[in-house]
PDB file of N, CA and C in Angstrom:
ATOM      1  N   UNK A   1      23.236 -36.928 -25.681  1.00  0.00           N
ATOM      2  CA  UNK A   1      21.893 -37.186 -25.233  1.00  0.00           C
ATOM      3  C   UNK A   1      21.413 -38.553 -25.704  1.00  0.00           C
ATOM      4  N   UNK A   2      22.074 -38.762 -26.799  1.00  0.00           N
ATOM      5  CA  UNK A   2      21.782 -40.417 -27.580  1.00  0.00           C
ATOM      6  C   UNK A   2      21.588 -41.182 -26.349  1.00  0.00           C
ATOM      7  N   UNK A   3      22.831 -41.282 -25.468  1.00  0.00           N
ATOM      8  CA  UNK A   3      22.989 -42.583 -24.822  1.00  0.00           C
ATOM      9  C   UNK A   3      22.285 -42.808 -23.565  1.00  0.00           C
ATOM     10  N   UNK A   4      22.172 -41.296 -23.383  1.00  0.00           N
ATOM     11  CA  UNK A   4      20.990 -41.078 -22.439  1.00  0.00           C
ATOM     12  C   UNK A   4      19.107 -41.926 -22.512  1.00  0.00           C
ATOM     13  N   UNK A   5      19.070 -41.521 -23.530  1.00  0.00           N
ATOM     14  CA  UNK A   5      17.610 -41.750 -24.271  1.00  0.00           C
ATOM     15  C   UNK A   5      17.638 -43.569 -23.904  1.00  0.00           C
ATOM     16  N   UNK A   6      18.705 -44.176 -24.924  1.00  0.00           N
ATOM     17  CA  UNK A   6      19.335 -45.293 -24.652  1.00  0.00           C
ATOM     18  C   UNK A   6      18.900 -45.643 -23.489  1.00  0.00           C
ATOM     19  N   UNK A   7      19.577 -45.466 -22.690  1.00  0.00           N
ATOM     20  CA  UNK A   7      19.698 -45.992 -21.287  1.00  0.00           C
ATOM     21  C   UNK A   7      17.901 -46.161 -20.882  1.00  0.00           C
ATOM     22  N   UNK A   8      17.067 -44.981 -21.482  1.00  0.00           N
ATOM     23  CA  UNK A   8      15.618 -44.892 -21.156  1.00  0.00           C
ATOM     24  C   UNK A   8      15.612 -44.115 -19.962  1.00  0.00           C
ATOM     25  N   UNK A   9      16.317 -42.645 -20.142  1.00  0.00           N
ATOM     26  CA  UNK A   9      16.494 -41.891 -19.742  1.00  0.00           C
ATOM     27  C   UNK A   9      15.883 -40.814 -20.527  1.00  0.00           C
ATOM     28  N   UNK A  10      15.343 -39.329 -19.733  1.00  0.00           N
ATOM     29  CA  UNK A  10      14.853 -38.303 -20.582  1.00  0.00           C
ATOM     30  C   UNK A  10      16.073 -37.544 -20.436  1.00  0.00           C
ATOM     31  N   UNK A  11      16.516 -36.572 -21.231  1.00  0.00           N
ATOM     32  CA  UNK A  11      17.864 -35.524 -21.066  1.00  0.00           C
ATOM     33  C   UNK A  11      16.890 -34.279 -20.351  1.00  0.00           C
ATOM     34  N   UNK A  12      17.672 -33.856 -19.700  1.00  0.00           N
ATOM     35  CA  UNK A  12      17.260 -32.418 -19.444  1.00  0.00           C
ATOM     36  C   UNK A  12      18.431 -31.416 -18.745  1.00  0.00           C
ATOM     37  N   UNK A  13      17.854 -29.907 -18.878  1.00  0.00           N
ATOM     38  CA  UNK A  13      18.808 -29.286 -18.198  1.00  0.00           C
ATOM     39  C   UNK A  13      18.733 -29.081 -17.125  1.00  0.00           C
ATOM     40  N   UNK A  14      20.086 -29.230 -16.296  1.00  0.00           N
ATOM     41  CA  UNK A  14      19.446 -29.017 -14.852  1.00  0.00           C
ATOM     42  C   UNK A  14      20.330 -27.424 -14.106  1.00  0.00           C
ATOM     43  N   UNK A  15      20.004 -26.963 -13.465  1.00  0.00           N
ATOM     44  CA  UNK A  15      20.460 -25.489 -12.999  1.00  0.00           C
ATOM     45  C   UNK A  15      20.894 -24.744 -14.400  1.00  0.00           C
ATOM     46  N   UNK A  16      20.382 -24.124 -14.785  1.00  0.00           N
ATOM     47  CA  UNK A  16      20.335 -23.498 -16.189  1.00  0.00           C
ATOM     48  C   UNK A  16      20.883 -22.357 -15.627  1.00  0.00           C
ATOM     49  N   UNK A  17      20.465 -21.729 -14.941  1.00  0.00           N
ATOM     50  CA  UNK A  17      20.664 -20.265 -14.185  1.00  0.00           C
ATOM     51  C   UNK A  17      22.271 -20.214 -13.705  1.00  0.00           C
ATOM     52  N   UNK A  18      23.379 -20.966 -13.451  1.00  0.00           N
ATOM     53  CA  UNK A  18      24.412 -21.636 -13.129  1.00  0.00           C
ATOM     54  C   UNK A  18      25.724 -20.906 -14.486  1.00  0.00           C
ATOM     55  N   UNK A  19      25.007 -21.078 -15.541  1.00  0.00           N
ATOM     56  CA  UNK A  19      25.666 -21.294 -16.674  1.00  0.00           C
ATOM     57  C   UNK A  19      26.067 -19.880 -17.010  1.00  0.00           C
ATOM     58  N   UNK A  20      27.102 -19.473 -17.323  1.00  0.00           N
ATOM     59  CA  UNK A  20      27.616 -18.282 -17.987  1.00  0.00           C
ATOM     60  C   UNK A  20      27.497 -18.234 -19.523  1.00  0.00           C
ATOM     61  N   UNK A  21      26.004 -17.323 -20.455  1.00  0.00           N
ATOM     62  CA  UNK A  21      26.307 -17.447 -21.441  1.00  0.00           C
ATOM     63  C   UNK A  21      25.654 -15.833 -21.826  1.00  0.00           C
ATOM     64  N   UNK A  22      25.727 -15.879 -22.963  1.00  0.00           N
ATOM     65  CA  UNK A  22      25.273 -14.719 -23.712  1.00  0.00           C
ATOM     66  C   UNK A  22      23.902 -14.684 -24.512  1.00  0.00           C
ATOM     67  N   UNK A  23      23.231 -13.574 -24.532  1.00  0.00           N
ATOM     68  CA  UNK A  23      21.672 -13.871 -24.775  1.00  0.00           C
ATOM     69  C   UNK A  23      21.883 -14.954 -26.361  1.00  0.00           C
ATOM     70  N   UNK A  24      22.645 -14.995 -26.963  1.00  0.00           N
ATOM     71  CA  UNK A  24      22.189 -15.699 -27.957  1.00  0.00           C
ATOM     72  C   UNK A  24      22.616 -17.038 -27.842  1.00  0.00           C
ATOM     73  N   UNK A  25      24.027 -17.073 -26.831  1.00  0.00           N
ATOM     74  CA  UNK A  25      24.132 -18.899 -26.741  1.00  0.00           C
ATOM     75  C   UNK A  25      23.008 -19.136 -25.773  1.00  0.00           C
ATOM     76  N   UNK A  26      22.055 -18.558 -25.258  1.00  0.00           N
ATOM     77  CA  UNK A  26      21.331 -18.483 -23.988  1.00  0.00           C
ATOM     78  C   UNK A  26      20.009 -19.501 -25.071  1.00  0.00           C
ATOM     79  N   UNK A  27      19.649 -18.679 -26.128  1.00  0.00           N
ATOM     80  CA  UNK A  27      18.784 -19.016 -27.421  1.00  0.00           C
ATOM     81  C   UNK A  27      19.750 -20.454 -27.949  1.00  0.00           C
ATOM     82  N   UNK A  28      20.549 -20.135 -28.065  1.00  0.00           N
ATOM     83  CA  UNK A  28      21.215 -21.499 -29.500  1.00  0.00           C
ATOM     84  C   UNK A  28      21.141 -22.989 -28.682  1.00  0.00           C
ATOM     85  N   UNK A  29      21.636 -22.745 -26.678  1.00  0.00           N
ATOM     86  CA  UNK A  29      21.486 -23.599 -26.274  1.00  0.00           C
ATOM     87  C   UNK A  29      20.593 -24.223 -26.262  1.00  0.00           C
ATOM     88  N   UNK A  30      19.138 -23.846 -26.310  1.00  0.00           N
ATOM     89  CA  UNK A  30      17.812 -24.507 -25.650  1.00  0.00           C
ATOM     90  C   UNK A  30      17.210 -24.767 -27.141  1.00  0.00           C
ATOM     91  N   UNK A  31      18.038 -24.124 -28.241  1.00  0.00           N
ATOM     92  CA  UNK A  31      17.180 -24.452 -29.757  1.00  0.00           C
ATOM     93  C   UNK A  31      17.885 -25.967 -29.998  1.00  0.00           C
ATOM     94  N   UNK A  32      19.326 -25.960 -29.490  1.00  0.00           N
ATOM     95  CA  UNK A  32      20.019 -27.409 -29.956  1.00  0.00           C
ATOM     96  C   UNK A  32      19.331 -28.358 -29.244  1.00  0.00           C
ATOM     97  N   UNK A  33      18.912 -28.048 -28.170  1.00  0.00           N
ATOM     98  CA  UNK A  33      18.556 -29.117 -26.654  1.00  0.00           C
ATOM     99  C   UNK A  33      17.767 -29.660 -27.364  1.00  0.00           C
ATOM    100  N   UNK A  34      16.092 -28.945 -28.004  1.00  0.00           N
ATOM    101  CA  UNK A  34      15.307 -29.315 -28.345  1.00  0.00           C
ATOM    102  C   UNK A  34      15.592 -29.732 -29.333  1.00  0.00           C
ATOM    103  N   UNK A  35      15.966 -29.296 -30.451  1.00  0.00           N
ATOM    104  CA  UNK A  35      16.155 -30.652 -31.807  1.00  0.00           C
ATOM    105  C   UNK A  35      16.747 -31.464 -32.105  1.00  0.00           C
ATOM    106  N   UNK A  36      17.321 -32.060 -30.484  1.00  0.00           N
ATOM    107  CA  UNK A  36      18.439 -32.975 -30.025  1.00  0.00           C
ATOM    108  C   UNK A  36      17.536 -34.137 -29.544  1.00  0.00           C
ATOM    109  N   UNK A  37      16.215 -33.592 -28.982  1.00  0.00           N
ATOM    110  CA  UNK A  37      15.432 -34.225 -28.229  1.00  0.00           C
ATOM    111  C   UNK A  37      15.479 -34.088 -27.277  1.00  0.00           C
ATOM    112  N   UNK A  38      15.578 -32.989 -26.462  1.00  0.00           N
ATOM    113  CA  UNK A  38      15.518 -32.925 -24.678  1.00  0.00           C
ATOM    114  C   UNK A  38      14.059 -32.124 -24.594  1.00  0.00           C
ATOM    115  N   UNK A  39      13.737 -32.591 -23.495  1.00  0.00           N
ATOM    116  CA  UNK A  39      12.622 -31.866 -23.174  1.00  0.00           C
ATOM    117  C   UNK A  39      11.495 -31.513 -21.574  1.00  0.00           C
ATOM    118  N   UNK A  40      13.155 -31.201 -20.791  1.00  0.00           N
ATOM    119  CA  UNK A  40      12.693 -30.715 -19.652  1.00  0.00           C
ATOM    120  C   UNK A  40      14.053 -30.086 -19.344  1.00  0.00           C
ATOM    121  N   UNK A  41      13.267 -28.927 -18.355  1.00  0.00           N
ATOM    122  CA  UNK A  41      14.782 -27.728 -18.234  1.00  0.00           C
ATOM    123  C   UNK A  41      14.170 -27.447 -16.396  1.00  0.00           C
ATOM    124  N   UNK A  42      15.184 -27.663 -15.420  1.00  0.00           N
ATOM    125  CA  UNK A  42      15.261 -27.435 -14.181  1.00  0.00           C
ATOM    126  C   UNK A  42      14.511 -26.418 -13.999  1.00  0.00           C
ATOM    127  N   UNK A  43      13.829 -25.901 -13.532  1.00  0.00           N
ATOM    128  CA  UNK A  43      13.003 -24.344 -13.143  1.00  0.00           C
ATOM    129  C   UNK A  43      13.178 -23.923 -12.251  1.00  0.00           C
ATOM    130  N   UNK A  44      13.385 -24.592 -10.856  1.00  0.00           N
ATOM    131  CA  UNK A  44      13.133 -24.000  -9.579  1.00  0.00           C
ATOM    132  C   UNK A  44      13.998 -24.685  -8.736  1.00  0.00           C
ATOM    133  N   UNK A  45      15.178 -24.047  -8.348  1.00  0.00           N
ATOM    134  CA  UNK A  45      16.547 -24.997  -7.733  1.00  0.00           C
ATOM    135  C   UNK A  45      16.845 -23.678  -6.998  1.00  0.00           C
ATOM    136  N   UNK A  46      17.612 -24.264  -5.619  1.00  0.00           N
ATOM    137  CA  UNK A  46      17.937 -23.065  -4.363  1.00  0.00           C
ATOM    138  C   UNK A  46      18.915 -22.254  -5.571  1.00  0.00           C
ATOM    139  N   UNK A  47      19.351 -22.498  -6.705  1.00  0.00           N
ATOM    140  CA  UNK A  47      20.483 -21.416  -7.010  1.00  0.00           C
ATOM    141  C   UNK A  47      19.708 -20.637  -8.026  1.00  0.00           C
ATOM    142  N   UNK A  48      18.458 -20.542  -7.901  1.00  0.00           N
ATOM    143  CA  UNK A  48      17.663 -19.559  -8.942  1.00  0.00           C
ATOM    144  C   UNK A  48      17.103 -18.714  -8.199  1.00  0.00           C
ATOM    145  N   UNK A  49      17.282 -17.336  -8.484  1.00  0.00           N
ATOM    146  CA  UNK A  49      16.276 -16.264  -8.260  1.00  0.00           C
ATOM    147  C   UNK A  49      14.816 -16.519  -8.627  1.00  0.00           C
ATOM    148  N   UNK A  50      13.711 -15.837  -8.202  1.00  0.00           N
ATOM    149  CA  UNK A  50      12.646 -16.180  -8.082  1.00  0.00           C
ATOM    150  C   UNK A  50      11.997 -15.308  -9.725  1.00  0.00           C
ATOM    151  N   UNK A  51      13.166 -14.338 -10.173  1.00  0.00           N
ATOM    152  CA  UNK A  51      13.188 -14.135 -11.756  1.00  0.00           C
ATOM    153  C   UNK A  51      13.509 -14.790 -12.593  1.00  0.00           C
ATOM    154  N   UNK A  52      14.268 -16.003 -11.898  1.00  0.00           N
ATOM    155  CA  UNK A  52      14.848 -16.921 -12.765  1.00  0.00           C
ATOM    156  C   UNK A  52      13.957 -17.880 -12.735  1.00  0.00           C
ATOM    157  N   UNK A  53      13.469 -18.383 -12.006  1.00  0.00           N
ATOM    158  CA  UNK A  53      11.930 -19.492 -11.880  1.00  0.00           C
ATOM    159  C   UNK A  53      11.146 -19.026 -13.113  1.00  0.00           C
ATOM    160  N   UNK A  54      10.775 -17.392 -12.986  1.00  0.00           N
ATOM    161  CA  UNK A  54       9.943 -17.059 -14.228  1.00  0.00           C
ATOM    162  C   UNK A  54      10.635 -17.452 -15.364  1.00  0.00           C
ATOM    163  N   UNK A  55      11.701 -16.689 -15.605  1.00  0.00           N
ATOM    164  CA  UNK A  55      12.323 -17.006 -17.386  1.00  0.00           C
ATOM    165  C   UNK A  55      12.542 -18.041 -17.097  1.00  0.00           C
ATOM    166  N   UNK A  56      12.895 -19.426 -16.577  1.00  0.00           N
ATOM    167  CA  UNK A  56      13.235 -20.564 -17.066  1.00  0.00           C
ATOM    168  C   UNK A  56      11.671 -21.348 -17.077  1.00  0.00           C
ATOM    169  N   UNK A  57      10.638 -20.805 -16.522  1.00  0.00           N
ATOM    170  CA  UNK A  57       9.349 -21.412 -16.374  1.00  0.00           C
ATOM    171  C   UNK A  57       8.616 -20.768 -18.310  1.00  0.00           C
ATOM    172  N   UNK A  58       9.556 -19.833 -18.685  1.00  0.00           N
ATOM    173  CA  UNK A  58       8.826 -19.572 -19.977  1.00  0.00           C
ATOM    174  C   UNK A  58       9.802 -20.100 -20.516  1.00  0.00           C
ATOM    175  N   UNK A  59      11.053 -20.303 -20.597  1.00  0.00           N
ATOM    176  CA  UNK A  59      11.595 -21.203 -21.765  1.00  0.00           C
ATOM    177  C   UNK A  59      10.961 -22.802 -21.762  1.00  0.00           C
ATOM    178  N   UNK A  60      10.729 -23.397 -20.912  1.00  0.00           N
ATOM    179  CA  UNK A  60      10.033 -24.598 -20.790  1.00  0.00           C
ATOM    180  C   UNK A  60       8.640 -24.556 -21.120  1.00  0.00           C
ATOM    181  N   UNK A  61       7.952 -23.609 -21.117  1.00  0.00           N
ATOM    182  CA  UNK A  61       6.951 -23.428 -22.038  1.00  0.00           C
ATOM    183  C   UNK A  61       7.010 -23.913 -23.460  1.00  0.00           C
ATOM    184  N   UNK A  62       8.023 -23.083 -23.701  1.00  0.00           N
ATOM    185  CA  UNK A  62       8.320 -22.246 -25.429  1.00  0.00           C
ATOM    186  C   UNK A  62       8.651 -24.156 -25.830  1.00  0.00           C
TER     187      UNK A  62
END
């Protein structure tokens, strides 16, 4: 994400919903993101359910 920032770029995640993980790498991912410095996560992409809009609209809250 360093080189990102660098560049004067923001990091973020994009299709989150995509990703095969387990409720706690689901947690560890978005705890590293943030104390990495990222701070925007995709919400609403044709490959999300409209449940997935919600939970990824509250992890981007959090």
């Amino acid at each position: 994400m360093k080189w990102i920032k660098d560049a004067g770029g923001e990091p973020i995640i994009v299709h989150p919903g995509r990703y095969d993980y387990t409720p706690v790498e689901f947690a560890a991912l978005f705890d590293e993101f943030i104390q990495l410095g990222g701070h925007a996560i995709e919400v609403v992409t044709g490959s999300h359910t409209p449940d997935q809009y919600r939970e990824y609209a509250d992890v981007a809250r959090r």
